[in-house]
PDB file of N, CA and C in Angstrom:
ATOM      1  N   UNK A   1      42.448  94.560 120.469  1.00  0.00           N
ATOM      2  CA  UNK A   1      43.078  95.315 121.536  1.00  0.00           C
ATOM      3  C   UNK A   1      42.426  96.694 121.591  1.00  0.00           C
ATOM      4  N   UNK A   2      42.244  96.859 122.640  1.00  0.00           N
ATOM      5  CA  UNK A   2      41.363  98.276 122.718  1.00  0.00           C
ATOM      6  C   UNK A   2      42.668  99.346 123.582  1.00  0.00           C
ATOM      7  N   UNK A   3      42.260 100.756 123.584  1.00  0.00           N
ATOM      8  CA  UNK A   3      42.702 101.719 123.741  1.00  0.00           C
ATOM      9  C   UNK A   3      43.137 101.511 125.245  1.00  0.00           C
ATOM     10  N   UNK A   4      43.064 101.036 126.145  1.00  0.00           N
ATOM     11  CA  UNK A   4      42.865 100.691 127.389  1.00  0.00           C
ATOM     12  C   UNK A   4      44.324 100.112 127.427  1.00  0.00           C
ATOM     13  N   UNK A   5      43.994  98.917 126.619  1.00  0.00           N
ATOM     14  CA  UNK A   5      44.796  97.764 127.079  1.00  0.00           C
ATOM     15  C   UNK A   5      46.406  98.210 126.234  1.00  0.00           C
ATOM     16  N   UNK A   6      46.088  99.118 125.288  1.00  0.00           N
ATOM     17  CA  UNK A   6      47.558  99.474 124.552  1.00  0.00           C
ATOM     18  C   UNK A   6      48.206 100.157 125.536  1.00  0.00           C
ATOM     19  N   UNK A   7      47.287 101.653 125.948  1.00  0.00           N
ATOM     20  CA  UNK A   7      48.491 102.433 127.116  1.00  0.00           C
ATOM     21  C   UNK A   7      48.851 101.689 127.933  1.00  0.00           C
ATOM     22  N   UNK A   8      48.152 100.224 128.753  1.00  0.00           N
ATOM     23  CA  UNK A   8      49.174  99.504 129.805  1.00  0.00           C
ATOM     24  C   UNK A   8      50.185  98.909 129.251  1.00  0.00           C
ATOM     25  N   UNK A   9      50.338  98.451 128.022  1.00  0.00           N
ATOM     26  CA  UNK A   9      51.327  97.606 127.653  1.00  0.00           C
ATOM     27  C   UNK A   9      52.617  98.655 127.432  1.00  0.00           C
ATOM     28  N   UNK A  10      52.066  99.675 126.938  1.00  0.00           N
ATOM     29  CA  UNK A  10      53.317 100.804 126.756  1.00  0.00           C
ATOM     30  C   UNK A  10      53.594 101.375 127.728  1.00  0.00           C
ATOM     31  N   UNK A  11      52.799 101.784 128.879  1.00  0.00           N
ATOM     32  CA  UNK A  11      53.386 101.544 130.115  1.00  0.00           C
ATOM     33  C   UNK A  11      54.263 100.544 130.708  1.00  0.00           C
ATOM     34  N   UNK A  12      53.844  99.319 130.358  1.00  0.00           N
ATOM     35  CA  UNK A  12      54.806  98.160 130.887  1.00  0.00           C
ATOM     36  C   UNK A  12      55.999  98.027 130.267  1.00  0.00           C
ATOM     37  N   UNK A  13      56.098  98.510 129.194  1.00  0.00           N
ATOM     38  CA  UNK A  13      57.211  97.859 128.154  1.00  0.00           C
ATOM     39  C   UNK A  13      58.404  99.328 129.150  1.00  0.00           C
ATOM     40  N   UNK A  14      58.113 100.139 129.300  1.00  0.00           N
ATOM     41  CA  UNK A  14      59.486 101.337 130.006  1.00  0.00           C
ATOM     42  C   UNK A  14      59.777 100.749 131.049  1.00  0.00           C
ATOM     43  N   UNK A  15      58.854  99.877 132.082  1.00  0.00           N
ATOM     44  CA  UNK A  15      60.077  99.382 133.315  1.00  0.00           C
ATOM     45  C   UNK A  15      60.478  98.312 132.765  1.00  0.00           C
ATOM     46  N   UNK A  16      60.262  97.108 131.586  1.00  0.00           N
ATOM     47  CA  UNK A  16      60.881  96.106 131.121  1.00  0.00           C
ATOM     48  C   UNK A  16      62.704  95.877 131.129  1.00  0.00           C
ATOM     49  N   UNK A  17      63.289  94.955 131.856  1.00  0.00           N
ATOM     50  CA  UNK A  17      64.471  95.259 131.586  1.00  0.00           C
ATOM     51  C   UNK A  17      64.835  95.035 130.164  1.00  0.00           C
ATOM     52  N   UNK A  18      66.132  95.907 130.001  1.00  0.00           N
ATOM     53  CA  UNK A  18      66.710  96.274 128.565  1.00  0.00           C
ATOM     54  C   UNK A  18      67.734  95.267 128.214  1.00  0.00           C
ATOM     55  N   UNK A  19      67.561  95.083 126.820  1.00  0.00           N
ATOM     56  CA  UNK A  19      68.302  93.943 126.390  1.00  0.00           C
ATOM     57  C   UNK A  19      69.896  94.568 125.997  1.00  0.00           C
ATOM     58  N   UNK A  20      70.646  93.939 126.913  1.00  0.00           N
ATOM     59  CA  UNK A  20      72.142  94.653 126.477  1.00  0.00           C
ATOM     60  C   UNK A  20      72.683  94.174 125.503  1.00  0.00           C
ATOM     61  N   UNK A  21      72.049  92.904 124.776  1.00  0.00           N
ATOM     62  CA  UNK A  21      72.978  92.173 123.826  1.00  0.00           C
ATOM     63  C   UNK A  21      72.910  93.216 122.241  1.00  0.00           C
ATOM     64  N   UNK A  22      72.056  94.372 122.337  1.00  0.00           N
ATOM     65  CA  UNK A  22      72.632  95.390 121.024  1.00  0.00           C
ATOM     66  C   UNK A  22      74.135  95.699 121.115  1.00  0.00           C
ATOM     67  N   UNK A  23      74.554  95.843 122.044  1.00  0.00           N
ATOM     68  CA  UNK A  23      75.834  96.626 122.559  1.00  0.00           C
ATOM     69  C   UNK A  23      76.968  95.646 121.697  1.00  0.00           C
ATOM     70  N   UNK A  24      77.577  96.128 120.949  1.00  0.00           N
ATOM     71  CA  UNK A  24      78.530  95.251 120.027  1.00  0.00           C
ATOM     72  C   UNK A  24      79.807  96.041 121.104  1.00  0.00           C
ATOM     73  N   UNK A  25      80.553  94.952 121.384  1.00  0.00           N
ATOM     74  CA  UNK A  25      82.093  94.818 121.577  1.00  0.00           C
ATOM     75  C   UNK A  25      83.386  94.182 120.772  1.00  0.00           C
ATOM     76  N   UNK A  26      84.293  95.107 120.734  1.00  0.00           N
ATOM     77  CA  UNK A  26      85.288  94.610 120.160  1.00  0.00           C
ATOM     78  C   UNK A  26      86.740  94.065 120.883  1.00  0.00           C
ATOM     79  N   UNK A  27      87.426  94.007 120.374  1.00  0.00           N
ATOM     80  CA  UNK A  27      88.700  93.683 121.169  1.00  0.00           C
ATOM     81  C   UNK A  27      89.206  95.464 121.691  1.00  0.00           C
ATOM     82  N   UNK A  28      88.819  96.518 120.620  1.00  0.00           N
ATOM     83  CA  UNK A  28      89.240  97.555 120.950  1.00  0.00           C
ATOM     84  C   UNK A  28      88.661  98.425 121.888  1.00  0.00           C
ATOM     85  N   UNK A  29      87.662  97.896 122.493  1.00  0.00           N
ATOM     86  CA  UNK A  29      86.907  98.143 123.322  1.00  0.00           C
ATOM     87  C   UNK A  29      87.555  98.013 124.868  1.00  0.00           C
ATOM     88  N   UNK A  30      88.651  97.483 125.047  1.00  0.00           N
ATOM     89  CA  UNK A  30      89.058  97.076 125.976  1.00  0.00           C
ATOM     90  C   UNK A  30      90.299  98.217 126.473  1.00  0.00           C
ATOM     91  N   UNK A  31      90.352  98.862 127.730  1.00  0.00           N
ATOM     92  CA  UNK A  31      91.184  99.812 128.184  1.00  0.00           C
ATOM     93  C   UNK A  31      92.836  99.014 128.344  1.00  0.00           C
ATOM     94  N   UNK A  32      94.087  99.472 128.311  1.00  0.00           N
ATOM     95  CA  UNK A  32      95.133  99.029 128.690  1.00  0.00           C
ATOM     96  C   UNK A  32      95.540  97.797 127.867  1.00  0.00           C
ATOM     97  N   UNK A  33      95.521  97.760 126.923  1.00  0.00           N
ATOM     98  CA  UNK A  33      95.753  96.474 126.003  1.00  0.00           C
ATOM     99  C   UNK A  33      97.031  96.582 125.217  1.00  0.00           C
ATOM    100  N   UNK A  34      97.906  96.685 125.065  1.00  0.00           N
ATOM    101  CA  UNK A  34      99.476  96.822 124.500  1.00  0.00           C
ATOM    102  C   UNK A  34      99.699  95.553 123.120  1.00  0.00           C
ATOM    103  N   UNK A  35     100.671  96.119 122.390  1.00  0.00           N
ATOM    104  CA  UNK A  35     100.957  95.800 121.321  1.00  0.00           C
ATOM    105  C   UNK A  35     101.287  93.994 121.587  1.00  0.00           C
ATOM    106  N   UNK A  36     101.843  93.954 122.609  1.00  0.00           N
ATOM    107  CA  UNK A  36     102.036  92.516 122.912  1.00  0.00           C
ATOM    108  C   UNK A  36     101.072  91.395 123.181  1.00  0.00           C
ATOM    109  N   UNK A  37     100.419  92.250 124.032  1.00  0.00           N
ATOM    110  CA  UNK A  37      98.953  91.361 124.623  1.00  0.00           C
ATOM    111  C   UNK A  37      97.983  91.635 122.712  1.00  0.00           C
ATOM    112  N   UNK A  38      98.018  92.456 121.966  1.00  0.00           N
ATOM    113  CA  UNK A  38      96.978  91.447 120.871  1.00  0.00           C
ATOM    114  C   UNK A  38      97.559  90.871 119.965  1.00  0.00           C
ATOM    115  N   UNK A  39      98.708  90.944 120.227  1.00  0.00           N
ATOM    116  CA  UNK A  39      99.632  89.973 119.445  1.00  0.00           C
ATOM    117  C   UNK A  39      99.284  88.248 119.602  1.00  0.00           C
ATOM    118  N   UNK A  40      99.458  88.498 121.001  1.00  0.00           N
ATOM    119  CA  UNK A  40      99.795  86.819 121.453  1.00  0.00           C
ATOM    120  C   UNK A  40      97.775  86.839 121.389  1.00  0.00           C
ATOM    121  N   UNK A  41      96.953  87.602 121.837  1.00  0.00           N
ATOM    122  CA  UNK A  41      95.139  87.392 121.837  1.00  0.00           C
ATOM    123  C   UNK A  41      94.967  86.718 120.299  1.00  0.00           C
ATOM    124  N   UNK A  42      95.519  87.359 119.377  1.00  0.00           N
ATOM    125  CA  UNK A  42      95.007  87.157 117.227  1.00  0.00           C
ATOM    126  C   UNK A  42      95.660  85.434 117.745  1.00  0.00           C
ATOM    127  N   UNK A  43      97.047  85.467 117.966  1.00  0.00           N
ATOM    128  CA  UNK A  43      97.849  84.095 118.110  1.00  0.00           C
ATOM    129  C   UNK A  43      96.426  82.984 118.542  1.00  0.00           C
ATOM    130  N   UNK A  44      96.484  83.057 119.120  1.00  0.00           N
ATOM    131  CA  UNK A  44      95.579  82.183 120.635  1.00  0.00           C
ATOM    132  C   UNK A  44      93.804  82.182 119.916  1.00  0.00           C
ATOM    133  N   UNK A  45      93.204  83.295 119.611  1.00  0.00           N
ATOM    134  CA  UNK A  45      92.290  83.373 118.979  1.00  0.00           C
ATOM    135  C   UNK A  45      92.151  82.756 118.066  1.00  0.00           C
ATOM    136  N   UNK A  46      93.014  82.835 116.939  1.00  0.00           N
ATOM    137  CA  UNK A  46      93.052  82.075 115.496  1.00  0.00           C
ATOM    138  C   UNK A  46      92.985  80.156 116.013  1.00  0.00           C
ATOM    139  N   UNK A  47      93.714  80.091 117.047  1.00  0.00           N
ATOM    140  CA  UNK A  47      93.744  78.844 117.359  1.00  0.00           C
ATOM    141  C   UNK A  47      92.264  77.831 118.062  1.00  0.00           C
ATOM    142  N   UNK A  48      92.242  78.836 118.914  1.00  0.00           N
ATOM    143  CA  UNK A  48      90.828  78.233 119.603  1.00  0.00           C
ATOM    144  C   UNK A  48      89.338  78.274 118.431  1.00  0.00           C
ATOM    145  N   UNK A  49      89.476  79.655 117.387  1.00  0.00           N
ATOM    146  CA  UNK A  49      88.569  79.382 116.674  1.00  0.00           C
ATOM    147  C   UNK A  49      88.524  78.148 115.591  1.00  0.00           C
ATOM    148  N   UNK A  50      89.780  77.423 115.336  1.00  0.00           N
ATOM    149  CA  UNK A  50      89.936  76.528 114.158  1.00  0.00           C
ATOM    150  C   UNK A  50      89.356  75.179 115.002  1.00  0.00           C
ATOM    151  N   UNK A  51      89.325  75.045 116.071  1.00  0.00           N
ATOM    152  CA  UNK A  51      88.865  73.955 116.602  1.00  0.00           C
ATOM    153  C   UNK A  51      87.903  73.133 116.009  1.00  0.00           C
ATOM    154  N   UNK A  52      86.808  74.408 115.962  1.00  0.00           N
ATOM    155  CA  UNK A  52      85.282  73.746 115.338  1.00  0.00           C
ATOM    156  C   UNK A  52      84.786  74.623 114.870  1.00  0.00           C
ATOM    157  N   UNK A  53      83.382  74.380 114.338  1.00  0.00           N
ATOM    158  CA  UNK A  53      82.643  75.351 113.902  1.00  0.00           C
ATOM    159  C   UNK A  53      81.755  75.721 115.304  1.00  0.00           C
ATOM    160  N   UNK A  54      81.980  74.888 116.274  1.00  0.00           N
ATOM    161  CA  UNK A  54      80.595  75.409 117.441  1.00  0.00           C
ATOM    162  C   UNK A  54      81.091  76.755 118.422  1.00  0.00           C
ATOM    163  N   UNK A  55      82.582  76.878 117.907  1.00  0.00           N
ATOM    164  CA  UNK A  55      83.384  77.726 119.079  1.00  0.00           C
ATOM    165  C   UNK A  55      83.343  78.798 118.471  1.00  0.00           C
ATOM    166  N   UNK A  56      83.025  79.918 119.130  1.00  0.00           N
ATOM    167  CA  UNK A  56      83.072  81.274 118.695  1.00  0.00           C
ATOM    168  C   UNK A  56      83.542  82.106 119.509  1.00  0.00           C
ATOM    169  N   UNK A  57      83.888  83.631 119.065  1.00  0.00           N
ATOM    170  CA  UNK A  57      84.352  84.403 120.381  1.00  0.00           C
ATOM    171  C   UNK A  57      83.139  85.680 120.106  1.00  0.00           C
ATOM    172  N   UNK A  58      82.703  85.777 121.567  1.00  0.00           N
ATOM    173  CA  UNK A  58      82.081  86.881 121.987  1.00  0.00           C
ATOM    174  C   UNK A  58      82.536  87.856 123.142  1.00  0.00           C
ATOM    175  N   UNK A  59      82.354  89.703 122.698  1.00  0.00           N
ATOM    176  CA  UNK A  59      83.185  90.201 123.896  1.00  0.00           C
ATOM    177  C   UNK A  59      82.440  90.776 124.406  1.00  0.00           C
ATOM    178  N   UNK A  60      82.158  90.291 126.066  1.00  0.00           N
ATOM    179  CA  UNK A  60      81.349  90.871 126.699  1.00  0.00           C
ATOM    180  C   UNK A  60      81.518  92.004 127.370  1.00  0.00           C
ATOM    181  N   UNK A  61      80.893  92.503 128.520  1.00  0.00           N
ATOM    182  CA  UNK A  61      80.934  93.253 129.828  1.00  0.00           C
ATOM    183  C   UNK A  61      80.376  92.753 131.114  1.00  0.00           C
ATOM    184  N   UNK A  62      80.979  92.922 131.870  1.00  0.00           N
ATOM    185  CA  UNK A  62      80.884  91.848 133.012  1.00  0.00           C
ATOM    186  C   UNK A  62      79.604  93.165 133.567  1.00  0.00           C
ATOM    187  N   UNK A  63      78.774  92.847 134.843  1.00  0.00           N
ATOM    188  CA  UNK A  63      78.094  93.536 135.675  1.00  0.00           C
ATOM    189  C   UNK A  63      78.340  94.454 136.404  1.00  0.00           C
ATOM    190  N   UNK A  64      79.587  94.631 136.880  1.00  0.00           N
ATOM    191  CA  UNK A  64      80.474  95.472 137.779  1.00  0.00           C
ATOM    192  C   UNK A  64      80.569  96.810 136.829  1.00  0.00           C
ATOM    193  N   UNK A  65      80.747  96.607 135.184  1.00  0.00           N
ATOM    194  CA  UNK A  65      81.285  97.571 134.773  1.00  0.00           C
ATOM    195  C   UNK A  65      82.113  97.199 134.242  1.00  0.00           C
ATOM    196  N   UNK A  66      83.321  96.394 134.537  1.00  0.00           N
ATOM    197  CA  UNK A  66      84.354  96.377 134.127  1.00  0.00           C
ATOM    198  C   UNK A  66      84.263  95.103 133.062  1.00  0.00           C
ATOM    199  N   UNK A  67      85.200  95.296 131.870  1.00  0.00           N
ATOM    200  CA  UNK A  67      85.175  94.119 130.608  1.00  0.00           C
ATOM    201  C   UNK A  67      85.723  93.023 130.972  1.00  0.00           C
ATOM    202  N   UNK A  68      85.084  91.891 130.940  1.00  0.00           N
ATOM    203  CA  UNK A  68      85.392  90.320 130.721  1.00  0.00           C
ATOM    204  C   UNK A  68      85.826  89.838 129.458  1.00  0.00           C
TER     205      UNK A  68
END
């Protein structure tokens, strides 16, 4: 690789889109959530995770902005 061909790639790599999956989310991550609602979420959670080993929970962010 010559001197040439490095500054384009490091040029290219700044408009590359950015990988959002660093962004760790939690349940506490979430605005308006009350003592009730993670009550019955741990309930419901514990359940859907015992299913299997293939089921997992991941917490995203939707595109809009707002959490899914």
């Amino acid at each position: 690789m010559n001197a040439f061909t490095r500054v384009i790639d490091d040029e290219i790599a700044s408009y590359l889109k950015q990988n959002d999956s660093t962004i760790q989310y939690t349940f506490d991550s979430y605005e308006n959530i009350n003592d009730n609602n993670r009550v019955l979420f741990e309930k419901l959670n514990t359940r859907l995770l015992n299913l299997g080993a293939a089921v997992k929970r991941e917490f995203t962010k939707s595109k809009d902005g707002e959490r899914k």
